[in-house]
C-alpha atoms as a PDB file:
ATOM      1  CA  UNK A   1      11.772  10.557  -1.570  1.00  0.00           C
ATOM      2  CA  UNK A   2      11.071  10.673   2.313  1.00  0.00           C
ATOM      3  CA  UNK A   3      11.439   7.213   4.005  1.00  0.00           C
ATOM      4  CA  UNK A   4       9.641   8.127   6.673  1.00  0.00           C
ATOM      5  CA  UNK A   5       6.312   9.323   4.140  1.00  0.00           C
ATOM      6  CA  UNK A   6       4.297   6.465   3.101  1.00  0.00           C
ATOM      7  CA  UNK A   7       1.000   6.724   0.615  1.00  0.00           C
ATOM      8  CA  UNK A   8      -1.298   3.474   1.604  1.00  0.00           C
ATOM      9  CA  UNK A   9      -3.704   2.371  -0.675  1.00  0.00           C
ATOM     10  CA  UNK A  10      -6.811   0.454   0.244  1.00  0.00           C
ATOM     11  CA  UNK A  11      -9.709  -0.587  -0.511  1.00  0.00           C
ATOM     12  CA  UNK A  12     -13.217   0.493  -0.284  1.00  0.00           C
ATOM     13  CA  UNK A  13     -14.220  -2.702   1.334  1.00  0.00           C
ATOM     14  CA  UNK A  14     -12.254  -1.487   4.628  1.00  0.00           C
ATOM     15  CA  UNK A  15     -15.251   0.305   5.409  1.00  0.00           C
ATOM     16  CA  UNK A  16     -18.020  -1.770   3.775  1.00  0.00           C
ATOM     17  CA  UNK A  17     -20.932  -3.575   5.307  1.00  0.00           C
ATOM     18  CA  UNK A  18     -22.382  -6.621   4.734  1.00  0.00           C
ATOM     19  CA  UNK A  19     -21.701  -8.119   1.200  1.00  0.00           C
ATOM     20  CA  UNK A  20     -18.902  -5.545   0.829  1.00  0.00           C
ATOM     21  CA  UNK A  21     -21.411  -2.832  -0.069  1.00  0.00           C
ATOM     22  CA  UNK A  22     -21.807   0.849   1.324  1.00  0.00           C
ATOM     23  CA  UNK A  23     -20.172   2.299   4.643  1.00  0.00           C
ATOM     24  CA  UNK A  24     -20.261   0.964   7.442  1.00  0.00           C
ATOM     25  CA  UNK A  25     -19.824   3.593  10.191  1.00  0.00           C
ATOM     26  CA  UNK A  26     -18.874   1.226  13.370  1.00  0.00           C
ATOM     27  CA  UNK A  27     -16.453  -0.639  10.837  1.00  0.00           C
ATOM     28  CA  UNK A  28     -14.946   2.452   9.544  1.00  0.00           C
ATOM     29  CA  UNK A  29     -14.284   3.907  13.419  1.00  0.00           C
ATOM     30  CA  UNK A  30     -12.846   0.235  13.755  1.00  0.00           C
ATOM     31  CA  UNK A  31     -10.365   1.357  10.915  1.00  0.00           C
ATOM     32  CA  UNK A  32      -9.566   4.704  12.369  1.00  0.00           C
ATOM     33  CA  UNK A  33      -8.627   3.346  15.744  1.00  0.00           C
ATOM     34  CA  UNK A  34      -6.695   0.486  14.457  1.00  0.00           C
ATOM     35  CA  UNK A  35      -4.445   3.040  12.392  1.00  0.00           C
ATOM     36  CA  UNK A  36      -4.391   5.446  15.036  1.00  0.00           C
ATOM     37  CA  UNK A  37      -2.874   2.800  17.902  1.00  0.00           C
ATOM     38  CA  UNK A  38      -0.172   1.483  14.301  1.00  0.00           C
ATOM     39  CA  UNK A  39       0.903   5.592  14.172  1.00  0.00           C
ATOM     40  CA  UNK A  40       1.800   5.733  18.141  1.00  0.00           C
ATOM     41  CA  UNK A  41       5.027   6.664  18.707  1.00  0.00           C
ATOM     42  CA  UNK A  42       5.890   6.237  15.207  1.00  0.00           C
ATOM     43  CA  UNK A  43       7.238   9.272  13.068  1.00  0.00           C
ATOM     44  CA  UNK A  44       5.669   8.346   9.995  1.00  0.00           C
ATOM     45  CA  UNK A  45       3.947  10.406   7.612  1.00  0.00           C
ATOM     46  CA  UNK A  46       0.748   8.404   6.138  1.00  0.00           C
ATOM     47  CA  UNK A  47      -1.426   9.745   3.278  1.00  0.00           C
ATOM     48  CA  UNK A  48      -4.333   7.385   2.590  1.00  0.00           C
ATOM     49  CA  UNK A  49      -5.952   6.582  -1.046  1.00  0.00           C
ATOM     50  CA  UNK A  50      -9.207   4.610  -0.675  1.00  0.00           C
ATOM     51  CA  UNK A  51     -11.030   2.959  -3.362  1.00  0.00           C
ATOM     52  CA  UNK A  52     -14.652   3.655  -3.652  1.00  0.00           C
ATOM     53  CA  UNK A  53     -15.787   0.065  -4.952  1.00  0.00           C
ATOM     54  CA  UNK A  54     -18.168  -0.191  -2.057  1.00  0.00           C
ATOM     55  CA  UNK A  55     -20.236   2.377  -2.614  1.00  0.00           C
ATOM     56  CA  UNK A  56     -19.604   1.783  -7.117  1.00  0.00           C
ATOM     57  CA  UNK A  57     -17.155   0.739  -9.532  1.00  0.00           C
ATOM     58  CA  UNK A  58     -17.437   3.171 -12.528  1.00  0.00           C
ATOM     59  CA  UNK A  59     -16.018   0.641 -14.718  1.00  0.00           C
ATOM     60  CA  UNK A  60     -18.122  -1.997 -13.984  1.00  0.00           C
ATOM     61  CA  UNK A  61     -21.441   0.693 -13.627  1.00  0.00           C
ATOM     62  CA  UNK A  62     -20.451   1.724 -17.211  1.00  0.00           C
ATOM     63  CA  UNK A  63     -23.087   0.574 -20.028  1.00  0.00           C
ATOM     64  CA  UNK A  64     -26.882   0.150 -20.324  1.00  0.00           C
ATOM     65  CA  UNK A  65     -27.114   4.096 -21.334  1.00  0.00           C
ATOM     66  CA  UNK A  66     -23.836   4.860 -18.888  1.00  0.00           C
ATOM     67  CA  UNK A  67     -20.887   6.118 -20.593  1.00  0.00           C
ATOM     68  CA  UNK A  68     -17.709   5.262 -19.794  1.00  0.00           C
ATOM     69  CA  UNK A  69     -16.576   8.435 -18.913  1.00  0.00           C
ATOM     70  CA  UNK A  70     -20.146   9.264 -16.587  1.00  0.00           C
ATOM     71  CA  UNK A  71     -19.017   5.993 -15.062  1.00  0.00           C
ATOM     72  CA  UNK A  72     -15.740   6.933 -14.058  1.00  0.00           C
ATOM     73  CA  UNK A  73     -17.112  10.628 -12.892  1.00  0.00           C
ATOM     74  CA  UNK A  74     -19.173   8.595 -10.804  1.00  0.00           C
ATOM     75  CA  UNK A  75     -16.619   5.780  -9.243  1.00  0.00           C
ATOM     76  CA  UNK A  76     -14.554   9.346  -8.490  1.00  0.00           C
ATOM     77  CA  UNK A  77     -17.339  10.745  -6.408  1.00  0.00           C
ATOM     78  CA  UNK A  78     -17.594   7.439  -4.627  1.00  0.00           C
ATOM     79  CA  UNK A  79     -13.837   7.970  -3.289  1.00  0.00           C
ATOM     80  CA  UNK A  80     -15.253  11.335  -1.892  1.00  0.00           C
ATOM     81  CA  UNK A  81     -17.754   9.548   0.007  1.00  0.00           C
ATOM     82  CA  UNK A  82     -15.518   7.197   1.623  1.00  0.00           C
ATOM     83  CA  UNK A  83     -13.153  10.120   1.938  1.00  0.00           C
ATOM     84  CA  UNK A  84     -15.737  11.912   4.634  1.00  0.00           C
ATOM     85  CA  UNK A  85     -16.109   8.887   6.358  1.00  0.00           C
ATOM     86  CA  UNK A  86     -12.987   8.364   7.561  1.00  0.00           C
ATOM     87  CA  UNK A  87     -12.116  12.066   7.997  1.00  0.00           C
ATOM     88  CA  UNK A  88     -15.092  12.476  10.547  1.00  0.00           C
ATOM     89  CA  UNK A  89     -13.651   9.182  12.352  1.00  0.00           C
ATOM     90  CA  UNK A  90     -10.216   9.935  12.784  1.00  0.00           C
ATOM     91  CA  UNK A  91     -11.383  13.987  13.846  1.00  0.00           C
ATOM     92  CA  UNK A  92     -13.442  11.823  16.454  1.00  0.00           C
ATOM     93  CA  UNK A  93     -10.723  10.229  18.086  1.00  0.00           C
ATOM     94  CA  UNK A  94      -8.484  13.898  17.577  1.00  0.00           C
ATOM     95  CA  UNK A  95      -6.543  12.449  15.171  1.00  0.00           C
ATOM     96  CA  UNK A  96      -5.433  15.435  12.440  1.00  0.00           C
ATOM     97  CA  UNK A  97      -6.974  14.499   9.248  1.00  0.00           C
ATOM     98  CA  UNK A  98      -7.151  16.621   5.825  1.00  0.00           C
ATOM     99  CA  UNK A  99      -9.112  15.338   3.139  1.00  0.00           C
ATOM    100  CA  UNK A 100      -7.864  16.716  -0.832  1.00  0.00           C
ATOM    101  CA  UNK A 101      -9.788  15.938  -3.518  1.00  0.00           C
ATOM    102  CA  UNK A 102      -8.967  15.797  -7.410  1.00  0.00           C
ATOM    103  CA  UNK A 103     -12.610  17.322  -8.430  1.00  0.00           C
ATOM    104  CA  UNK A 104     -13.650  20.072  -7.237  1.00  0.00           C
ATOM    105  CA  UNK A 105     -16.244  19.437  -4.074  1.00  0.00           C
ATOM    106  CA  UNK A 106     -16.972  23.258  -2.880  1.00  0.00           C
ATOM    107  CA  UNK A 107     -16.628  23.364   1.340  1.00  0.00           C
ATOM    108  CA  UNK A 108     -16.712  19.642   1.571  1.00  0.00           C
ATOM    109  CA  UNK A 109     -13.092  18.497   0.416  1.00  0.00           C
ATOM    110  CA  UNK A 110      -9.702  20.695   0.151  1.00  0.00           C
ATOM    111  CA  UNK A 111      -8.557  21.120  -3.746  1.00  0.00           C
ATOM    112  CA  UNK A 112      -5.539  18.554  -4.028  1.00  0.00           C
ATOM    113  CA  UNK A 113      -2.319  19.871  -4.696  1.00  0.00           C
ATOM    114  CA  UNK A 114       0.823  18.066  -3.925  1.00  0.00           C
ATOM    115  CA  UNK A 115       2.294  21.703  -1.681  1.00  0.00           C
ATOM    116  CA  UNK A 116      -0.583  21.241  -0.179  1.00  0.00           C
ATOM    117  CA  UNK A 117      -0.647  17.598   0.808  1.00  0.00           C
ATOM    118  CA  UNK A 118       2.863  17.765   2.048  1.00  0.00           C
ATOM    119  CA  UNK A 119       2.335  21.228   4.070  1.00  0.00           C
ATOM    120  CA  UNK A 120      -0.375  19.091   6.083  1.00  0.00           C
ATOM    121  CA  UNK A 121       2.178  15.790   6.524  1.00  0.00           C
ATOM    122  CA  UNK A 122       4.846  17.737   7.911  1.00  0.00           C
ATOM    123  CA  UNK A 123       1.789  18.898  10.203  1.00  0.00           C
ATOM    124  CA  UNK A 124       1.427  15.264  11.204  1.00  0.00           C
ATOM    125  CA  UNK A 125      -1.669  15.205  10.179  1.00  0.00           C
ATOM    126  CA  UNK A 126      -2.982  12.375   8.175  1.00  0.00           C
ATOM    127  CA  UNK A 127      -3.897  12.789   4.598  1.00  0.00           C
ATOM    128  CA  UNK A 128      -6.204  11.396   2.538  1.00  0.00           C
ATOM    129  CA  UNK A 129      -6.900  11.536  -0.856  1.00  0.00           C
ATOM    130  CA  UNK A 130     -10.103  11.277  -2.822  1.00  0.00           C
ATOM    131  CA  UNK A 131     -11.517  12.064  -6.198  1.00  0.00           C
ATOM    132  CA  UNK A 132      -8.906   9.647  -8.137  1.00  0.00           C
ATOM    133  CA  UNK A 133      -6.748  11.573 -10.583  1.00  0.00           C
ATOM    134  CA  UNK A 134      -9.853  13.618 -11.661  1.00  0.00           C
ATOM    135  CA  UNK A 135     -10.021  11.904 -14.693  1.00  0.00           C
ATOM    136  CA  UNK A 136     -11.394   8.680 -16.162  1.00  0.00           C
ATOM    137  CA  UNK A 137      -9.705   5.860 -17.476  1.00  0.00           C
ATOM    138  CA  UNK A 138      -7.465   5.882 -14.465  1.00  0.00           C
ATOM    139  CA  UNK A 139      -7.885   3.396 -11.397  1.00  0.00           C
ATOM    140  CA  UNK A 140      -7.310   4.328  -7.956  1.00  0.00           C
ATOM    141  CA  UNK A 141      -4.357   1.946  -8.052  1.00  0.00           C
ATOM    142  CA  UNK A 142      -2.947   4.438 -10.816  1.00  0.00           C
ATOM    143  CA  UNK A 143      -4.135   7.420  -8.200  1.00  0.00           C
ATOM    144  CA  UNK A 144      -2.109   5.810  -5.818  1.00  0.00           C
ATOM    145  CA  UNK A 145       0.861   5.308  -7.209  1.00  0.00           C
ATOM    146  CA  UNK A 146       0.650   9.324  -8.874  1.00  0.00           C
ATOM    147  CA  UNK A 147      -0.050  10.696  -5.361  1.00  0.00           C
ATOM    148  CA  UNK A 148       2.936   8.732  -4.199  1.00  0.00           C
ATOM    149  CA  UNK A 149       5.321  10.348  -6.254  1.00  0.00           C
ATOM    150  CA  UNK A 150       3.689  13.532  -5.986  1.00  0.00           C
ATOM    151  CA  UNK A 151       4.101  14.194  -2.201  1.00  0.00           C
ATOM    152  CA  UNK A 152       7.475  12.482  -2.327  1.00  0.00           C
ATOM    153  CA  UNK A 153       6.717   9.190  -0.593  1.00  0.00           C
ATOM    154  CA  UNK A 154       9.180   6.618   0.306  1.00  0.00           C
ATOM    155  CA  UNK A 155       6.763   3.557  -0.276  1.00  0.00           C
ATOM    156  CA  UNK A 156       3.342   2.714  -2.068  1.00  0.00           C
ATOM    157  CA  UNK A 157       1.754   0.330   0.546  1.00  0.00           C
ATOM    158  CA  UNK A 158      -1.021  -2.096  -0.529  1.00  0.00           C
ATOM    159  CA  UNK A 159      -3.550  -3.284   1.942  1.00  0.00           C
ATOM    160  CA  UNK A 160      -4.844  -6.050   0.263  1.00  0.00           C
ATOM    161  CA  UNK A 161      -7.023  -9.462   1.847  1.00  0.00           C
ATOM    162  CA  UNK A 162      -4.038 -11.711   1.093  1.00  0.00           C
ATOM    163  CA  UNK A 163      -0.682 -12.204   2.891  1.00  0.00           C
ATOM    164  CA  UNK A 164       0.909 -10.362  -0.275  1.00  0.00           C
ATOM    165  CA  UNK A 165       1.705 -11.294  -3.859  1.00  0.00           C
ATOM    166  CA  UNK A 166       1.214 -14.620  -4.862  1.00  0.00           C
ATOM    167  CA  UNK A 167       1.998 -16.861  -8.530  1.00  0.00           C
ATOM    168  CA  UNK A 168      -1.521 -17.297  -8.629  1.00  0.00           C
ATOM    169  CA  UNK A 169      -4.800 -16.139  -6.872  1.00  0.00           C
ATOM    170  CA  UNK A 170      -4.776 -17.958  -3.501  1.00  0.00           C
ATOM    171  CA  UNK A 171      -7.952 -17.591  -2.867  1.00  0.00           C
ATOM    172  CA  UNK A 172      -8.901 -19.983  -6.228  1.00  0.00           C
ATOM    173  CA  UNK A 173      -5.316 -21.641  -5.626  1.00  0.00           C
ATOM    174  CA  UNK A 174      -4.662 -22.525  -2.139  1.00  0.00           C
ATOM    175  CA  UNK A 175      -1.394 -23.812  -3.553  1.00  0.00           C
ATOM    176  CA  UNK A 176      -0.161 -21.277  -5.357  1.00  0.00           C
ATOM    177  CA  UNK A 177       3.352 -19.283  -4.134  1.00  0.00           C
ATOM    178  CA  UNK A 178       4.166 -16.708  -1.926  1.00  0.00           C
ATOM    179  CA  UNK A 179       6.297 -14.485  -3.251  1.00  0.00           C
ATOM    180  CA  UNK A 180       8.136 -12.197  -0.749  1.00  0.00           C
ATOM    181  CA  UNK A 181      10.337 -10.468  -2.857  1.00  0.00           C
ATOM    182  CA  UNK A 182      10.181  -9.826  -6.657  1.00  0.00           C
ATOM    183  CA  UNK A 183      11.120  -6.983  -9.656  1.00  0.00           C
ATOM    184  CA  UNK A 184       8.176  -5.151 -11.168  1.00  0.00           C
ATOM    185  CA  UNK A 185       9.394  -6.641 -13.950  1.00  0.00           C
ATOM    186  CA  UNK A 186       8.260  -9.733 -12.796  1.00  0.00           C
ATOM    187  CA  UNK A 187       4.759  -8.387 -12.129  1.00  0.00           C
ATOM    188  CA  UNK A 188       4.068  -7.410 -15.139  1.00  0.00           C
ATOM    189  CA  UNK A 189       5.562  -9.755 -17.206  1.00  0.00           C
ATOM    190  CA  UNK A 190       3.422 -12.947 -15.011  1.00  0.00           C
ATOM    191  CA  UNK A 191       0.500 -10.298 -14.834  1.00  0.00           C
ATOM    192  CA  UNK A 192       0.059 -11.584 -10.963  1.00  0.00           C
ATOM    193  CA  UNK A 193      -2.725  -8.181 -11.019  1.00  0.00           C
ATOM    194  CA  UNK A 194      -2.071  -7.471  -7.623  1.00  0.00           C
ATOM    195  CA  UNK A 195      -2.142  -3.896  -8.892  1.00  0.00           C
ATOM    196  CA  UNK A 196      -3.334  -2.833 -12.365  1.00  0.00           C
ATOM    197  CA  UNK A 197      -0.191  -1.898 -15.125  1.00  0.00           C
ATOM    198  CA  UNK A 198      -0.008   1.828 -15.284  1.00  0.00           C
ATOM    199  CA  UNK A 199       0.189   1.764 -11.936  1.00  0.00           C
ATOM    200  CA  UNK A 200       2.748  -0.610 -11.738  1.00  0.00           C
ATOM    201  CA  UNK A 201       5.116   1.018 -14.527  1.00  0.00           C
ATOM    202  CA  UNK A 202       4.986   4.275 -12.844  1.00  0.00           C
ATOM    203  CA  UNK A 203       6.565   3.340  -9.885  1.00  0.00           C
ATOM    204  CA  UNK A 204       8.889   1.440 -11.738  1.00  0.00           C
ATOM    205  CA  UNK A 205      10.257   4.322 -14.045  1.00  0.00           C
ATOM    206  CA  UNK A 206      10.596   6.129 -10.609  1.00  0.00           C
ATOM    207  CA  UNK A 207      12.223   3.195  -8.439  1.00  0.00           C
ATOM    208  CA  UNK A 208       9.341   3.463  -5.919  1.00  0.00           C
ATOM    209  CA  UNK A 209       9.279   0.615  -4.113  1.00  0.00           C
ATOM    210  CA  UNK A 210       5.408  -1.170  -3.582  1.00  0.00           C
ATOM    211  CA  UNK A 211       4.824  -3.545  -0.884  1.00  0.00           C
ATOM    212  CA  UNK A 212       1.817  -5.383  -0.403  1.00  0.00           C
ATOM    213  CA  UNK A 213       0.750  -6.812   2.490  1.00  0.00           C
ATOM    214  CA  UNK A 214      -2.784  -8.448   4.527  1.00  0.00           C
ATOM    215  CA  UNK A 215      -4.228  -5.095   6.367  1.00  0.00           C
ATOM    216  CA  UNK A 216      -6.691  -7.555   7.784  1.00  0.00           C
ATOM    217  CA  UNK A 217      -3.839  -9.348   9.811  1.00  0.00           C
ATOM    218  CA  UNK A 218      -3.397  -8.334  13.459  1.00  0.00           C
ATOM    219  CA  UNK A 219      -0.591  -5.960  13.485  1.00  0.00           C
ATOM    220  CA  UNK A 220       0.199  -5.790  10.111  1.00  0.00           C
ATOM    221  CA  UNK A 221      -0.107  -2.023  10.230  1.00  0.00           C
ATOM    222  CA  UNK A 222       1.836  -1.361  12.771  1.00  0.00           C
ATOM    223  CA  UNK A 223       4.481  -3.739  11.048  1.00  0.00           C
ATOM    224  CA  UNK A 224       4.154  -1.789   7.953  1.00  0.00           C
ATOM    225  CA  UNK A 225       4.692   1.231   9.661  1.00  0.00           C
ATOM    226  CA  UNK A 226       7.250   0.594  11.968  1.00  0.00           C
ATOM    227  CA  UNK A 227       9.174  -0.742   8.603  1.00  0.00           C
ATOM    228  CA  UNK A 228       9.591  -4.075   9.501  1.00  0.00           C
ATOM    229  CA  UNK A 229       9.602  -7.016   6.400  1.00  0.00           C
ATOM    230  CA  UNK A 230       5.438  -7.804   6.019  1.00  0.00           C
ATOM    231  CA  UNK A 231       4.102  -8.951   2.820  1.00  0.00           C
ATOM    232  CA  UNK A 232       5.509  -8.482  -0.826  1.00  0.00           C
ATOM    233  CA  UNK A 233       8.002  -6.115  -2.052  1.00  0.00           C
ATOM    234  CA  UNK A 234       8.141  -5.076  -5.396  1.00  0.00           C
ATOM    235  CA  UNK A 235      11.419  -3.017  -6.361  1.00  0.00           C
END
């Protein structure tokens, strides 16, 4: 594992509109510049997996004469989407950016491979990841954590809309925990679903650590990447 490579997971809604639906283009730029200023002077190595439940969640789209599987296909494409968006942002600002997908996408996307992915880290480029494992049944939490150990990262980052991992859902509890510190064990044994199970158990038959943390808080990237204490961490 690199210390210095992190995989950072987040979610569609980082580039959502109104209501948390579709791409927001202004929003999106907003994200590129915000992780552009948290990568200045630091020599970190960032690979990206966004969600695509902005634009659909095949899970949720599955039924009413949907399959399952179409579903899924469909939630994977949705990545891709979000995938473009942010490539053509951070290109904007001259920021490297290579975009890999699990399903094949002809010119628009890069096949994934993990060679691949790590030739264009220790490029300094960033790298993002779409398409989800190319599979369904899997989340992009699951994606994440895969990718992570793929490329060799030294951290799963989760940019979540909470200050981290809480005993119980803040948002409906406003006195639930904080919980700065805990084993996976722990997370899956209180199901706390700050990240779905496979995911979860992955990274703990590998010992890579997760940390979850507010990306909507000022600075928080830049914390994150600088490798200061922000948020949860699971280990």
């Amino acid at each position: 594992m690199r210390r210095n490579r992190i995989l950072l997971k987040l979610s569609g809604e980082i580039l959502s509109g109104r209501g948390g639906f579709g791409i927001d283009s202004a929003r999106t730029l907003a994200f590129a510049e915000r992780l552009q200023r948290a990568m200045s002077g630091c020599a970190v190595q960032l690979a990206l997996v966004v969600g695509g439940g902005n634009v659909l969640r095949g899970a949720r789209f599955a039924g009413s004469g949907v399959d399952r599987v179409t579903g899924d296909a469909m939630g994977m494409l949705a990545t891709v989407l979000n995938g473009l968006a942010l490539q053509s942002c951070f290109e904007s600002l001259g920021v490297g950016c290579s975009l890999l997908s699990a399903i094949p996408t002809g010119t628009l996307t890069e096949p994934f491979s993990h060679r691949s992915a790590i030739l264009h880290l220790e490029k300094g480029r960033i790298v993002v990841l779409v398409g989800g494992t190319g599979h369904p049944f899997f989340t992009t939490d699951t994606t994440a954590a895969l990718r992570a150990l793929e490329i060799g990262a030294g951290l799963l980052a989760k940019g979540t809309k909470v200050r981290g991992v809480f005993t119980e859902d803040p948002v409906e509890n406003p006195a639930a925990s904080f919980l700065p510190r805990l084993s996976y064990e722990e997370l899956l044994e209180k199901r706390l679903e700050i990240m779905d199970a496979t995911a979860v158990t992955l990274c703990r038959e590998h010992g890579l650590p997760i940390r979850v943390f507010d990306v909507w808080e000022e600075e928080s990237l830049e914390k994150l990447l600088r490798g200061e204490d922000v948020g949860s961490l699971v280990s």
